[in-house]
C-alpha atoms as a PDB file:
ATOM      1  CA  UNK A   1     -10.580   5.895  31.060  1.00  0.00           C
ATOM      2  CA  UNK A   2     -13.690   8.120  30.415  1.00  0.00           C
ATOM      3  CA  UNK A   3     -15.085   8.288  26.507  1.00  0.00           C
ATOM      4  CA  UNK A   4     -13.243  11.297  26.202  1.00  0.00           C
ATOM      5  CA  UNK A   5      -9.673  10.038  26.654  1.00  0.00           C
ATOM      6  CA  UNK A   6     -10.704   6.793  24.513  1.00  0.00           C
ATOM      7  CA  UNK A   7     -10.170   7.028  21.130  1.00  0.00           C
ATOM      8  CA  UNK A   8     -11.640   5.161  17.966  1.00  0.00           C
ATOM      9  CA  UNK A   9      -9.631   3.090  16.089  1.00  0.00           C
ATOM     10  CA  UNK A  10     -10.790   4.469  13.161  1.00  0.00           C
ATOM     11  CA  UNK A  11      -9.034   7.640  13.726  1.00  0.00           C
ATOM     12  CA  UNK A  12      -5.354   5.661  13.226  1.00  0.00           C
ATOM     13  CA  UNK A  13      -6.220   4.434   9.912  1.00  0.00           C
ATOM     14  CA  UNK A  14      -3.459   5.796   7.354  1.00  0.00           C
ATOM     15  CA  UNK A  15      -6.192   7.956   4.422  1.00  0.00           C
ATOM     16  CA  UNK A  16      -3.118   6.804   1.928  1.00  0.00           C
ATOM     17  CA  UNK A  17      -4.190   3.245   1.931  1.00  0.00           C
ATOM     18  CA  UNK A  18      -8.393   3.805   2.615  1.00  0.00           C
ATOM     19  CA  UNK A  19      -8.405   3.544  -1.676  1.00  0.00           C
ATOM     20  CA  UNK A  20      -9.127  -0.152  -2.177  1.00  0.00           C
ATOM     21  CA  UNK A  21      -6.194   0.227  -5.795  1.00  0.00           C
ATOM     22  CA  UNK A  22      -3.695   1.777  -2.760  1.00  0.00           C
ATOM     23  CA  UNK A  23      -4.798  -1.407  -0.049  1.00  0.00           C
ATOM     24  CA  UNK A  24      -4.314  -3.994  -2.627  1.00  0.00           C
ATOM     25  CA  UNK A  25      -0.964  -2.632  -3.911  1.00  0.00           C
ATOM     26  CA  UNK A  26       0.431  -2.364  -0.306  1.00  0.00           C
ATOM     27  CA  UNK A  27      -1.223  -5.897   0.608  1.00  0.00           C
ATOM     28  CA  UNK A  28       0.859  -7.620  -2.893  1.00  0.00           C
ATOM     29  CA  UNK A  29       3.738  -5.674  -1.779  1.00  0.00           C
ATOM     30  CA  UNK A  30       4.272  -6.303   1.669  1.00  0.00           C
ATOM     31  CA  UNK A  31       3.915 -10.006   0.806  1.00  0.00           C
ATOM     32  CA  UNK A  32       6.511  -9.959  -1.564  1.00  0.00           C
ATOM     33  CA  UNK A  33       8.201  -6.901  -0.851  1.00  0.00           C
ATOM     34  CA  UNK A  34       9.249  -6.272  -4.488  1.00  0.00           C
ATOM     35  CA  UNK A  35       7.025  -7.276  -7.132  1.00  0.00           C
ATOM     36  CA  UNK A  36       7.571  -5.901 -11.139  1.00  0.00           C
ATOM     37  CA  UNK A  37       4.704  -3.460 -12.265  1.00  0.00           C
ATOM     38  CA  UNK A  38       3.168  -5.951 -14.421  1.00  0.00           C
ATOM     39  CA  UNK A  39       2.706  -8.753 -11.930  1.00  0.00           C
ATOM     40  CA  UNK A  40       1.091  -6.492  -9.738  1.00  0.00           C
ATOM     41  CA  UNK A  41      -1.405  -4.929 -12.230  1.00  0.00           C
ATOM     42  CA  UNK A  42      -2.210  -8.519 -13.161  1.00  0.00           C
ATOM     43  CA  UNK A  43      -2.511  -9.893  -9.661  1.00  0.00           C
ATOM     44  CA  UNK A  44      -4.964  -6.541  -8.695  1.00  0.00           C
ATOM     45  CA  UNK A  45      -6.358  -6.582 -11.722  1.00  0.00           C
ATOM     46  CA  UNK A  46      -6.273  -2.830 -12.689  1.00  0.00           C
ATOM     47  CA  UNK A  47      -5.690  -1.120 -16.097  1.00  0.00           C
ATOM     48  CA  UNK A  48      -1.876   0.317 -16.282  1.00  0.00           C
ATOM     49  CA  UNK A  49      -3.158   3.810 -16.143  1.00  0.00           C
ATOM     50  CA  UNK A  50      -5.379   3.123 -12.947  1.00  0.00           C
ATOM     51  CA  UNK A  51      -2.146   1.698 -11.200  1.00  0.00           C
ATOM     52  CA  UNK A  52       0.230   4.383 -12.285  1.00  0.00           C
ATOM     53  CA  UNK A  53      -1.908   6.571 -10.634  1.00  0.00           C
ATOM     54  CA  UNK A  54      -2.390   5.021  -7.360  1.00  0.00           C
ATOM     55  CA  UNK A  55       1.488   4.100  -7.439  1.00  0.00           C
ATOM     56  CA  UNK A  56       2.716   7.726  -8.216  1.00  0.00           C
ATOM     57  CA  UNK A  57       0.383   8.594  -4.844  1.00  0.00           C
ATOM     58  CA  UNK A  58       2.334   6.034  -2.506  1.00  0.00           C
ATOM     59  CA  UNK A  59       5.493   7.441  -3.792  1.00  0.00           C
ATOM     60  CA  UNK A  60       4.832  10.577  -2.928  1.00  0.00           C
ATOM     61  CA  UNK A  61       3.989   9.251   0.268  1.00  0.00           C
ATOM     62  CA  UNK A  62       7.503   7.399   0.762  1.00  0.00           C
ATOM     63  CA  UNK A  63       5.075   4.215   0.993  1.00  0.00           C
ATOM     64  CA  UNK A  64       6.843   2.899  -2.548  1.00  0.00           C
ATOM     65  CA  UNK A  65       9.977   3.206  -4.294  1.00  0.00           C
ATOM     66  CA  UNK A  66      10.104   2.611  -8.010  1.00  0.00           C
ATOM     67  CA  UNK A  67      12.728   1.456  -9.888  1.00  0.00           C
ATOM     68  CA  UNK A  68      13.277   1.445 -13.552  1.00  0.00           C
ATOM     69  CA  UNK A  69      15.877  -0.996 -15.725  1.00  0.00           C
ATOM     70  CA  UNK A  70      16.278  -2.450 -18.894  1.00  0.00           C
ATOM     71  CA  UNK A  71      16.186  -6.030 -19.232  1.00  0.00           C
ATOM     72  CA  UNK A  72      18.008  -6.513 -22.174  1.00  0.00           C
ATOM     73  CA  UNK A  73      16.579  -4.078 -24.496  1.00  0.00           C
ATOM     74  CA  UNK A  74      12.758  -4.095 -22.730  1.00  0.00           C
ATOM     75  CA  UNK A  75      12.460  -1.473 -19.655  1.00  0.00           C
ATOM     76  CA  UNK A  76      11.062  -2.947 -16.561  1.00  0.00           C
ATOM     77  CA  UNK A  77       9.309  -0.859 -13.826  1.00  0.00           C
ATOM     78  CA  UNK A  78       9.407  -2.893 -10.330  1.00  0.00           C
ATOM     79  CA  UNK A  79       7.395  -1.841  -7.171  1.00  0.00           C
ATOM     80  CA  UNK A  80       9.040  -2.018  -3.811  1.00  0.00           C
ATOM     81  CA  UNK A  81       7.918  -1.815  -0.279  1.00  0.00           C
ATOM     82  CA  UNK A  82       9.663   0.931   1.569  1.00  0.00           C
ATOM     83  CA  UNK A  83      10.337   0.685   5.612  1.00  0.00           C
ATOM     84  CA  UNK A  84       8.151   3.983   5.737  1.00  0.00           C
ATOM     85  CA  UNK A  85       5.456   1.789   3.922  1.00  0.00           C
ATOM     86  CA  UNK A  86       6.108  -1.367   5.992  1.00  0.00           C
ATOM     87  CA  UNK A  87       5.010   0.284   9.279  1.00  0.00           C
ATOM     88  CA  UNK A  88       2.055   2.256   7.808  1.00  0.00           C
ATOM     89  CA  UNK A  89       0.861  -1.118   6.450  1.00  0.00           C
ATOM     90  CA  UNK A  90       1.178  -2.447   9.755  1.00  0.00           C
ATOM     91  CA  UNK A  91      -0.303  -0.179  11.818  1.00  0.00           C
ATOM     92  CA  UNK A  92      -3.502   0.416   9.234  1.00  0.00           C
ATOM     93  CA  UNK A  93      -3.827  -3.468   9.337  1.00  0.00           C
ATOM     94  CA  UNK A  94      -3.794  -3.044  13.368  1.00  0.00           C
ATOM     95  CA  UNK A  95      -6.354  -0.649  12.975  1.00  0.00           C
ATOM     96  CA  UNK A  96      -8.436  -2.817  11.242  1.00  0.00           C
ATOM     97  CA  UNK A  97      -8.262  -5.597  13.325  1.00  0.00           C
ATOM     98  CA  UNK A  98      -8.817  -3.304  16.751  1.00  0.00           C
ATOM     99  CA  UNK A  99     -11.993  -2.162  14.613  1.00  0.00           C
ATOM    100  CA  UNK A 100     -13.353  -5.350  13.444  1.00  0.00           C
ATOM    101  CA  UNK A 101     -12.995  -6.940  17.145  1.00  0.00           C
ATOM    102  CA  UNK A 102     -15.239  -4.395  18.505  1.00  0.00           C
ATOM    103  CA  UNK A 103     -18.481  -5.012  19.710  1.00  0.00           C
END
């Protein structure tokens, strides 16, 4: 294969999950698959705000679906890991590995 036809790794890396807020909510999430809003602000150790944000941007991306309830009277926001998400949090992490294995 000439360097032409070879291409970096790099260039498969999804940009939706190069934020480290993004990495670390995919990461928690495909773990668990379906984590409330509050466990995973506390386990990535973001403000509310800062994780709305990145949230909002992998729902957009189909990477997330959120879901809203009441719990008696308290409303409860949970995160969950969508298929879409699954495989572009598999192939980033491929990515990564294929990059890091270099020499």
């Amino acid at each position: 294969m000439s360097t032409a036809e070879k291409i970096h790794p790099r260039h498969r890396l999804d940009d939706h999950l190069q934020n480290p807020v993004r990495f670390s909510i995919m990461a928690a999430l495909a773990r668990a698959g379906t984590l409330g809003f509050r466990e995973v602000r506390d386990a990535i150790e973001v403000t509310d705000s800062a994780l709305s944000k990145q949230v909002t941007l992998l729902e957009t991306a189909h990477y997330v679906s959120v879901g809203k309830a009441f719990v008696g009277k308290m409303p409860r926001t949970s995160l969950t890991l969508t298929r879409q998400g699954r495989t572009a949090w598999k192939s980033h992490l491929a990515a990564l590995t294929e990059i890091a294995g270099q020499e």
